[in-house]
Structure formats: structure tokens, C-alpha cells
PDB file of N, CA and C in Angstrom:
ATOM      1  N   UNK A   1      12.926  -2.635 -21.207  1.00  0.00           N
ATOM      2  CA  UNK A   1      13.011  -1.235 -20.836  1.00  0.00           C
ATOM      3  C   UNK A   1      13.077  -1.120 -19.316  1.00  0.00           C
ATOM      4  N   UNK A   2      13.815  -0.351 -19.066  1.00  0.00           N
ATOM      5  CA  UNK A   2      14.317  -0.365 -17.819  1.00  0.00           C
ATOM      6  C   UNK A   2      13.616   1.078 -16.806  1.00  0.00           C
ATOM      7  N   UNK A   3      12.359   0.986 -16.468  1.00  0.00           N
ATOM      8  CA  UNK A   3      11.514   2.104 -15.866  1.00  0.00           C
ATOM      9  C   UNK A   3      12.158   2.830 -14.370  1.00  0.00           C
ATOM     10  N   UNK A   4      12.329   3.917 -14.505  1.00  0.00           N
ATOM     11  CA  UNK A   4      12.506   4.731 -13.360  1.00  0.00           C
ATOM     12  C   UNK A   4      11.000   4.812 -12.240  1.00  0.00           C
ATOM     13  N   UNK A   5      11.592   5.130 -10.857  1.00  0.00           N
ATOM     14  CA  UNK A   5      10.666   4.547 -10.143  1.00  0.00           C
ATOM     15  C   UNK A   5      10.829   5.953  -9.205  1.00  0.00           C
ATOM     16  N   UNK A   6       9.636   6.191  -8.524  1.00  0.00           N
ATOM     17  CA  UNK A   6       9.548   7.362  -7.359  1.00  0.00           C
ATOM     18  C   UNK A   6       8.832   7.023  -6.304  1.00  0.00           C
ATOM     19  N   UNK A   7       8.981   7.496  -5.480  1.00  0.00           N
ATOM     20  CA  UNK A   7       8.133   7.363  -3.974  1.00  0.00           C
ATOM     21  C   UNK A   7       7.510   8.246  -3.223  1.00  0.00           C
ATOM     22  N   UNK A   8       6.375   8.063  -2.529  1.00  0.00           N
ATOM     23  CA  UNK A   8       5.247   8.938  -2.479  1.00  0.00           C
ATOM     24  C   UNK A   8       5.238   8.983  -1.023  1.00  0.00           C
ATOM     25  N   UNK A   9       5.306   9.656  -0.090  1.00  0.00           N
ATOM     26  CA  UNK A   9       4.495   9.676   0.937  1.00  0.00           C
ATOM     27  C   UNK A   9       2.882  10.578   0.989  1.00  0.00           C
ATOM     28  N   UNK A  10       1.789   9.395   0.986  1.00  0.00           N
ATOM     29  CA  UNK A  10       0.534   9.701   0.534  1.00  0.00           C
ATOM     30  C   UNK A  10      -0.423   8.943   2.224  1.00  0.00           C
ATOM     31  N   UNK A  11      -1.278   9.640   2.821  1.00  0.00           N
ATOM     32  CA  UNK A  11      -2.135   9.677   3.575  1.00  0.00           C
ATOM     33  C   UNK A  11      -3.105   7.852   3.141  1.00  0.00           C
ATOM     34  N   UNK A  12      -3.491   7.524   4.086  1.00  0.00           N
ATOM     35  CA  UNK A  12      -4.645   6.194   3.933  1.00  0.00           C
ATOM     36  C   UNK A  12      -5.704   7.062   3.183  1.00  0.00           C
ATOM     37  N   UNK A  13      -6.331   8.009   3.790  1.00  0.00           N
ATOM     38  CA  UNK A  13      -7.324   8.376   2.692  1.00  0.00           C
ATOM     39  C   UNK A  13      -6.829   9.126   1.564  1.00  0.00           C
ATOM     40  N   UNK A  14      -5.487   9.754   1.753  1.00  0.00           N
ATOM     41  CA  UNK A  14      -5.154   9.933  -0.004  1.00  0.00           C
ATOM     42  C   UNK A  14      -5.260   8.914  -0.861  1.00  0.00           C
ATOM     43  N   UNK A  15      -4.759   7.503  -0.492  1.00  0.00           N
ATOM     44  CA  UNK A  15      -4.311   6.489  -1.347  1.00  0.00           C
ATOM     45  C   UNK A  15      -5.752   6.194  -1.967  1.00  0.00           C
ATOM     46  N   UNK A  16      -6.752   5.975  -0.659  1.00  0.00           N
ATOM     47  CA  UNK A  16      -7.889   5.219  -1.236  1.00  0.00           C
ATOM     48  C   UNK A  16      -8.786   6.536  -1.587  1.00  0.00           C
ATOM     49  N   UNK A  17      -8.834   7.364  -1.948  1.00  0.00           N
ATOM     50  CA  UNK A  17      -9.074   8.360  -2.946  1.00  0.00           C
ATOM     51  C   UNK A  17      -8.335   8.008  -3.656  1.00  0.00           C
ATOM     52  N   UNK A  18      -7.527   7.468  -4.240  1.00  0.00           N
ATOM     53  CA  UNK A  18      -6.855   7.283  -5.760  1.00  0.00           C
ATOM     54  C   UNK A  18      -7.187   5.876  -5.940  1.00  0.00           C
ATOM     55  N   UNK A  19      -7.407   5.119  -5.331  1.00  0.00           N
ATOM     56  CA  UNK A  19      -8.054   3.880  -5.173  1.00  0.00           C
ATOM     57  C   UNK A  19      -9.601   4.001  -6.280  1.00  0.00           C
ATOM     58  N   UNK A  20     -10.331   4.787  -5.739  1.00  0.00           N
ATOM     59  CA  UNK A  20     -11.219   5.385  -5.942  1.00  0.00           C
ATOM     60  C   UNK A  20     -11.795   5.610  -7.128  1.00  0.00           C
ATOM     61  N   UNK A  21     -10.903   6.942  -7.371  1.00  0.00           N
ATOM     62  CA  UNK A  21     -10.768   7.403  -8.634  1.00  0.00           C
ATOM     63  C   UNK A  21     -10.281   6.115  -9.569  1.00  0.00           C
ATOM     64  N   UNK A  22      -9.373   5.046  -9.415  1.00  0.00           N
ATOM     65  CA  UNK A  22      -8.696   4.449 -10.208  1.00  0.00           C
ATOM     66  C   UNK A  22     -10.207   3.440 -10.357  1.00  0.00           C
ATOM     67  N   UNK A  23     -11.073   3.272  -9.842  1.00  0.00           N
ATOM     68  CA  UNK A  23     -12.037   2.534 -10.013  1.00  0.00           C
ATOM     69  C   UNK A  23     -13.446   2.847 -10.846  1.00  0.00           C
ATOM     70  N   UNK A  24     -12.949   4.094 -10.801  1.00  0.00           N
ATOM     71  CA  UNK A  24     -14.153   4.105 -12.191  1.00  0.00           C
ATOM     72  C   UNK A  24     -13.594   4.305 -13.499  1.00  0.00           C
ATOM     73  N   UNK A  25     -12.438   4.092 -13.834  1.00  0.00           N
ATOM     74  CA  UNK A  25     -11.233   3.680 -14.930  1.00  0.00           C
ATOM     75  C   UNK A  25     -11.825   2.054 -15.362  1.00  0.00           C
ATOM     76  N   UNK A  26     -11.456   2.473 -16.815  1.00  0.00           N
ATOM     77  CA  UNK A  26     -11.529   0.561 -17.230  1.00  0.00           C
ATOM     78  C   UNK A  26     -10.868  -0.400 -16.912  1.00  0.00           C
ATOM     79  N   UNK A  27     -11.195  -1.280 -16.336  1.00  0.00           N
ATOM     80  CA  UNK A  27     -10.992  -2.484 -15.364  1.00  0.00           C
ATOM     81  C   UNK A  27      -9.214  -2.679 -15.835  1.00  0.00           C
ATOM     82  N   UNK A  28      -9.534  -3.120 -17.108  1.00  0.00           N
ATOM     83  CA  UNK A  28      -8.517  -3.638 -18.182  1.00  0.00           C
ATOM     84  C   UNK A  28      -7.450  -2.564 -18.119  1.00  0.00           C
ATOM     85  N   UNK A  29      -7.452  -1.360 -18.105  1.00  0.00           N
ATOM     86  CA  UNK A  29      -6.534  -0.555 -18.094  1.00  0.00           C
ATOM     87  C   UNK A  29      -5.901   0.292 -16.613  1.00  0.00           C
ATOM     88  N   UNK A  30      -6.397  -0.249 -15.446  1.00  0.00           N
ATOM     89  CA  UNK A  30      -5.899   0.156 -14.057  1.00  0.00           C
ATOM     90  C   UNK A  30      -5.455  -1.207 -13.483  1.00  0.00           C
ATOM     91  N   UNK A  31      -5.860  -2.239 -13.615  1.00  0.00           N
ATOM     92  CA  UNK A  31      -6.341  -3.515 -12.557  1.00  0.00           C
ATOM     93  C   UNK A  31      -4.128  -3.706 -12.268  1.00  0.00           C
ATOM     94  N   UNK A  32      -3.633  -3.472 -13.214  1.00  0.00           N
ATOM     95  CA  UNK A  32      -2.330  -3.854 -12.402  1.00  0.00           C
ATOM     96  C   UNK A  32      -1.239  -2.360 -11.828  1.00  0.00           C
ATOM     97  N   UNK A  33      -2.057  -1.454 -11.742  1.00  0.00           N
ATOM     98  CA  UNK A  33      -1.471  -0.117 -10.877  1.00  0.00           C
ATOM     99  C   UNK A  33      -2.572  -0.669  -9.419  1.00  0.00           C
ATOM    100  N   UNK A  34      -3.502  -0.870  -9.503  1.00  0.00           N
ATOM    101  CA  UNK A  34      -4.221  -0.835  -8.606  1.00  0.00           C
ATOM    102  C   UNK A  34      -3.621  -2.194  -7.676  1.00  0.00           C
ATOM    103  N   UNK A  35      -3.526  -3.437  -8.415  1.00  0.00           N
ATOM    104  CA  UNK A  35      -2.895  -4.519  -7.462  1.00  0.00           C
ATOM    105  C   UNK A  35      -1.529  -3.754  -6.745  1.00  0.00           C
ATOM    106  N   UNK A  36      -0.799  -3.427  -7.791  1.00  0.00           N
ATOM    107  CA  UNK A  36       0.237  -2.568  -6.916  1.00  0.00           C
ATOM    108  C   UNK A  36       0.121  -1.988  -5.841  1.00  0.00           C
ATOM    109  N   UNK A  37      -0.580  -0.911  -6.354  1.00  0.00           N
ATOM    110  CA  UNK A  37      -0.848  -0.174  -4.608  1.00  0.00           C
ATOM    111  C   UNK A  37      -1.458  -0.913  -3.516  1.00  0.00           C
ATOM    112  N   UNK A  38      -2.258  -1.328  -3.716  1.00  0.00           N
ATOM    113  CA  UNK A  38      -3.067  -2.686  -2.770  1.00  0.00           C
ATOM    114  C   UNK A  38      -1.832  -3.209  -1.805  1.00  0.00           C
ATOM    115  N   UNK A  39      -1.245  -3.988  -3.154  1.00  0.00           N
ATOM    116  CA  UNK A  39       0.418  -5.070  -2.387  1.00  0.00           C
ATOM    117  C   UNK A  39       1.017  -4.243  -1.464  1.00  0.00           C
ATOM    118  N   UNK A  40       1.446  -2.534  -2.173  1.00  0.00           N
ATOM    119  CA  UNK A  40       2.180  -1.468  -1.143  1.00  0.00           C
ATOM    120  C   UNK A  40       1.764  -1.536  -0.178  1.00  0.00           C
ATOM    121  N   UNK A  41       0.283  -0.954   0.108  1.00  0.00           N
ATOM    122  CA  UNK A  41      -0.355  -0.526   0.844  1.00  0.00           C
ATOM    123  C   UNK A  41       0.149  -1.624   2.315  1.00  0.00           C
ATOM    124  N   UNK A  42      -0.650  -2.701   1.476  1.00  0.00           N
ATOM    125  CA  UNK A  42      -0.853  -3.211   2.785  1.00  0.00           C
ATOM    126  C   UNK A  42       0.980  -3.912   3.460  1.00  0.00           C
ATOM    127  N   UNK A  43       1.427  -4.384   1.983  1.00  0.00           N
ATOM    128  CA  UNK A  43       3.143  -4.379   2.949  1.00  0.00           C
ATOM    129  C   UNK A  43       3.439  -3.136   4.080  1.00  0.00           C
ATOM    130  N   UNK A  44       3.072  -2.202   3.616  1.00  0.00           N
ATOM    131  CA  UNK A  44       3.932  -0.744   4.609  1.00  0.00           C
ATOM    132  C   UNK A  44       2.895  -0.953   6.106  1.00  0.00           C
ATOM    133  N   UNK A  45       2.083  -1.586   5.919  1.00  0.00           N
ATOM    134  CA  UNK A  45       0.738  -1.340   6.726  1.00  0.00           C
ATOM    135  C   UNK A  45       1.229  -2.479   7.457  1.00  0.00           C
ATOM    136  N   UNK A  46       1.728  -3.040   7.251  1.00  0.00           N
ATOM    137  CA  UNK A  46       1.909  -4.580   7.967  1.00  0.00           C
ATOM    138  C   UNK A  46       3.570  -4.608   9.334  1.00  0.00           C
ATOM    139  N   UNK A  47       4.283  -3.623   8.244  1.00  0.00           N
ATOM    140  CA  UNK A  47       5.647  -3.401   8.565  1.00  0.00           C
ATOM    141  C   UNK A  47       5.078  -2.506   9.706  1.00  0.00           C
ATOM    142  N   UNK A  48       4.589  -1.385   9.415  1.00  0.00           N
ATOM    143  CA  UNK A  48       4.117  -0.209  10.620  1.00  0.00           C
ATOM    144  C   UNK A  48       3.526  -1.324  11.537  1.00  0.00           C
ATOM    145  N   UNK A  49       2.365  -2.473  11.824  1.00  0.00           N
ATOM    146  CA  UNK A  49       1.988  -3.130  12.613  1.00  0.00           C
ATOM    147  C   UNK A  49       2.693  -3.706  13.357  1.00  0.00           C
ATOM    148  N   UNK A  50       3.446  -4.682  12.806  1.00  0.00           N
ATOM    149  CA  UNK A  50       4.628  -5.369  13.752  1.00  0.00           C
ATOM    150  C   UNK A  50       5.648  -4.235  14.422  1.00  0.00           C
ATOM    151  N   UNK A  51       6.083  -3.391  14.184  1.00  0.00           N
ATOM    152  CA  UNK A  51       7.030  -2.460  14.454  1.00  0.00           C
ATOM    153  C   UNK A  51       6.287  -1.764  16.037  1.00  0.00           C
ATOM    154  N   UNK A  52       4.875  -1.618  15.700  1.00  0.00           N
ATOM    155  CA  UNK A  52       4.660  -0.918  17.210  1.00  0.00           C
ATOM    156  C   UNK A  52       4.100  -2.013  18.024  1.00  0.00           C
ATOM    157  N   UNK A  53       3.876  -3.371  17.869  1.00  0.00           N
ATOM    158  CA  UNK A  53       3.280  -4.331  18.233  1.00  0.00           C
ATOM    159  C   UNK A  53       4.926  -4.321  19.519  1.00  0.00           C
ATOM    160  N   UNK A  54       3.271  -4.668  21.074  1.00  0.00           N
ATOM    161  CA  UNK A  54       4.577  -5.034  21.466  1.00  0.00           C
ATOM    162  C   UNK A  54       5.488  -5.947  22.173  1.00  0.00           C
ATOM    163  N   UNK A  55       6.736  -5.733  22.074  1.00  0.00           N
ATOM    164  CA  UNK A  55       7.510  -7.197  22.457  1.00  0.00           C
ATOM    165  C   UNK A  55       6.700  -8.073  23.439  1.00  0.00           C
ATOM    166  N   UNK A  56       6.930  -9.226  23.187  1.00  0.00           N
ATOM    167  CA  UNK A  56       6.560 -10.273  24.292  1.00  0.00           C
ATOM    168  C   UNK A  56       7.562 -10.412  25.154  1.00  0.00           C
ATOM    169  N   UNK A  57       7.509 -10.899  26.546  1.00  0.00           N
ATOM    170  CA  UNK A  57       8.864 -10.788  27.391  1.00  0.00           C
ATOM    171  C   UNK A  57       8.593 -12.705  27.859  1.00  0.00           C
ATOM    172  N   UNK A  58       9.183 -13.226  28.084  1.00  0.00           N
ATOM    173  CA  UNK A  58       9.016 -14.602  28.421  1.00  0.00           C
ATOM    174  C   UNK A  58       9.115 -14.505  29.800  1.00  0.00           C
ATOM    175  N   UNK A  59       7.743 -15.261  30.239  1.00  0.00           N
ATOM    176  CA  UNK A  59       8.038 -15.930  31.708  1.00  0.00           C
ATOM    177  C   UNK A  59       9.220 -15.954  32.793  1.00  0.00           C
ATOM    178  N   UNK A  60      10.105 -15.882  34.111  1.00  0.00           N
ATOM    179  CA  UNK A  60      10.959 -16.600  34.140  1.00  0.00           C
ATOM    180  C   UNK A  60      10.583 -17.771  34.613  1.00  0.00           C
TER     181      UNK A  60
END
């Protein structure tokens, strides 16, 4: 089955408010929405880091 997919622009404390909430859910029935967002999270979080990180210029 071939699932349709959407995209969220959601706040750090929106997410982990749903983080949250997704944690007093049964383990067994969140644990792979929750790895998901986790993986998102921190990919977009990582991309935003390097992106304002800044250039190094070399010596001459």
C-alpha cells in the first residue's frame, strides 16, 4: 500500500508536546511514529545547524 504523506511546519515545543502526549500512549502502539519524529526532528535540526554554522576561511 502505497501511503500519502504531508508536511508540517510545527514549533520545537509543539513537536515535543506531541512527543509528550505520544508518551503516555502504549509503548507498542507509538514507539515507531515517535522514532520518526525523533529521526525528523533532529535531521532538520542538524541541516538548520550546519547551514548557519560559519564558513571556515583558510589561512593564506
Amino acid at each position: 500500500m502505497n501511503e500519502s504523506t504531508i508536511h508540517l511546519e510545527l514549533s520545537i515545543a509543539e513537536v515535543n508536546l506531541i512527543l509528550e502526549a505520544l508518551g503516555e500512549q502504549p509503548f507498542k502502539s507509538v514507539f515507531g511514529l515517535v522514532s520518526r519524529l525523533q529521526a525528523q526532528a533532529r535531521d532538520q535540526l542538524q541541516i538548520s545547524a550546519d547551514a548557519s554554522a560559519p564558513e571556515h576561511e583558510e589561512a593564506p
